[in-house]
Protein backbone atom coordinates (compact mmCIF):
# COMPACT_ATOMS: atom_id res chain seq x y z
CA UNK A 1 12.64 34.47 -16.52
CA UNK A 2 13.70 32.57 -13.66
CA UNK A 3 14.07 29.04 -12.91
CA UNK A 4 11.85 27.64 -10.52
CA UNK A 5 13.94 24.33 -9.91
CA UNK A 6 15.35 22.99 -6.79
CA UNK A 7 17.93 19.77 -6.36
CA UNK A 8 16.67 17.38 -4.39
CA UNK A 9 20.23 15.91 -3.55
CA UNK A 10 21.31 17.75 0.06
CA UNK A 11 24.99 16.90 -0.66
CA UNK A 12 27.66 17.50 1.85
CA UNK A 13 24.52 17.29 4.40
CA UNK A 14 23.60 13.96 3.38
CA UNK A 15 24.33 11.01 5.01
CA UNK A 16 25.28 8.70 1.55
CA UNK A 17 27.09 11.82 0.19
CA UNK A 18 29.59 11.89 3.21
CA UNK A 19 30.35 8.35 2.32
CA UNK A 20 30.19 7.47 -1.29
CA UNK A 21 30.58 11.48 -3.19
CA UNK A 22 29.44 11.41 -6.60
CA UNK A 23 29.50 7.69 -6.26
CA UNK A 24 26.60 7.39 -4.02
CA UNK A 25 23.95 4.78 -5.38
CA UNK A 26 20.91 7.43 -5.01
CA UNK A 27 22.78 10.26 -6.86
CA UNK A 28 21.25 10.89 -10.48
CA UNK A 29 22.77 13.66 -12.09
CA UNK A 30 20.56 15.03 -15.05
CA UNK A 31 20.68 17.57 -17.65
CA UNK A 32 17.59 19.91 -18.80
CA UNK A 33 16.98 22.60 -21.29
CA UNK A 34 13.88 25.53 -20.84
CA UNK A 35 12.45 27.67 -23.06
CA UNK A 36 14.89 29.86 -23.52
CA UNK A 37 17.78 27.25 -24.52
CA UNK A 38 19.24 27.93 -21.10
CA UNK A 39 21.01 24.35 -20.08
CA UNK A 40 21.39 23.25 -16.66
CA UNK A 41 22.13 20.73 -14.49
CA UNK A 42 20.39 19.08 -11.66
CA UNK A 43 21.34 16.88 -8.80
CA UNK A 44 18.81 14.14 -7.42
CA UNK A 45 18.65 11.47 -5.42
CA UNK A 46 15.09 9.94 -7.24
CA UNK A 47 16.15 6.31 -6.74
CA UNK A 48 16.09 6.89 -3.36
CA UNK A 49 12.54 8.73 -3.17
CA UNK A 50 11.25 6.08 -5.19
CA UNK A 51 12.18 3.46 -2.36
CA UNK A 52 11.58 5.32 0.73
CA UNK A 53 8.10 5.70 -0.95
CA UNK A 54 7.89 2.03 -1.69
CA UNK A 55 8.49 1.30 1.82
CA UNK A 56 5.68 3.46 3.07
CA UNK A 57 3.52 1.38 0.49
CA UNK A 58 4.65 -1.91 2.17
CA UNK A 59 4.60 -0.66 5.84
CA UNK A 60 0.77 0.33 4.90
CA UNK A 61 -0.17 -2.63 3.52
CA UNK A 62 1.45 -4.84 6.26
CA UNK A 63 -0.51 -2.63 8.76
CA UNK A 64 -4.26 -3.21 7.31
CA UNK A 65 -2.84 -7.23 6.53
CA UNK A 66 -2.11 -7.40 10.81
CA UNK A 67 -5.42 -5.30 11.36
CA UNK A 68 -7.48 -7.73 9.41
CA UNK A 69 -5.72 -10.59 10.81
CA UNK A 70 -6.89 -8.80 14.22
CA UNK A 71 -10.43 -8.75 13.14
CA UNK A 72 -10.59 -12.31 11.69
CA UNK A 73 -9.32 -13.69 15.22
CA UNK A 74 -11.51 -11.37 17.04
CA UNK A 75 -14.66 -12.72 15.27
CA UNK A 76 -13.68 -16.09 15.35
CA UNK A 77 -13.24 -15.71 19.22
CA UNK A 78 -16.98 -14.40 19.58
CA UNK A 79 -18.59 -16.95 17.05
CA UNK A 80 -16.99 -19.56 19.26
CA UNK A 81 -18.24 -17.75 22.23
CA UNK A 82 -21.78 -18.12 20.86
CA UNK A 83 -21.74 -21.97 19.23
CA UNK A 84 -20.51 -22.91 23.21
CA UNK A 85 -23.65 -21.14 24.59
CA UNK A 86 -26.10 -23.15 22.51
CA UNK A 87 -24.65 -26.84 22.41
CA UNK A 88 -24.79 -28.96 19.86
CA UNK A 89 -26.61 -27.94 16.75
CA UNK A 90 -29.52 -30.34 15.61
CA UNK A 91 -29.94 -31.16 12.03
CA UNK A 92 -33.28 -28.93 10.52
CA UNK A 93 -36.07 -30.63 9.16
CA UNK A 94 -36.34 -29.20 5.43
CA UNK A 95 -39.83 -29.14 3.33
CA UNK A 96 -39.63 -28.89 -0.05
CA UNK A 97 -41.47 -25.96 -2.02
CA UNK A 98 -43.32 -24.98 -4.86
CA UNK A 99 -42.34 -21.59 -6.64
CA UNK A 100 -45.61 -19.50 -7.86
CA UNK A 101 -43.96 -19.38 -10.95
CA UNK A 102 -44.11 -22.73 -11.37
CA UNK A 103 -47.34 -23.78 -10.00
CA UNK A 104 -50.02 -24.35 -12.81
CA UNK A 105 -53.80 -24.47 -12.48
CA UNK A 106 -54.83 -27.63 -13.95
C-alpha cells in the first residue's frame, strides 16, 4: 500500500528555512504510524498555515467593518439630504384610541 502523504514544509525553498534550519519557528516535525506499523516522519510548517489563515479571517472582517462603515455614512449623507429639503419638522397632533378588544357594549 502506498502512502498518500505529502510535507507541507518546502525546505531549502523556503524563505524561514534559509534562515533559521530546523530552528525555524513554523517547522513542526511529527511522527505517524499506518496500518501496517510502517513509521514515518513528516515535516510541517502548521503554525504557520494556521496564521496566514488567521490573517485572511481578519483582512475579511476588516473589509465588511470599512464596507459597512461606507454604507452607514452613505445613508446618513442622504437622510440629511432629505430632512434639509423639508425644514423643520412640526410636532404631530396625536388622538388617543380605543382597541376593539377593549371596547365593551354597555
Amino acid at each position: 500500500m502506498s502512502d498518500q502523504r505529502q510535507d507541507t514544509c518546502y525546505g531549502k525553498e523556503c524563505p524561514f528555512w534559509k534562515r533559521y534550519g530546523k530552528y525555524c519557528p513554523n517547522f513542526v516535525e511529527g511522527e505517524w504510524e499506518n496500518k501496517e506499523r510502517i513509521r514515518y516522519t513528516t515535516k510541517d510548517c502548521a503554525p504557520k498555515r494556521a496564521m496566514l489563515m488567521s490573517q485572511q479571517i481578519y483582512a475579511h472582517i476588516t473589509d465588511a467593518r470599512r464596507d459597512y462603515n461606507q454604507m452607514r455614512n452613505a445613508t446618513q449623507k442622504i437622510l440629511n439630504l432629505a430632512y434639509m429639503d423639508l425644514g423643520p419638522v412640526e410636532p404631530v397632533e396625536t388622538i388617543d384610541i380605543k382597541l376593539i378588544e377593549g371596547q365593551q357594549e354597555g
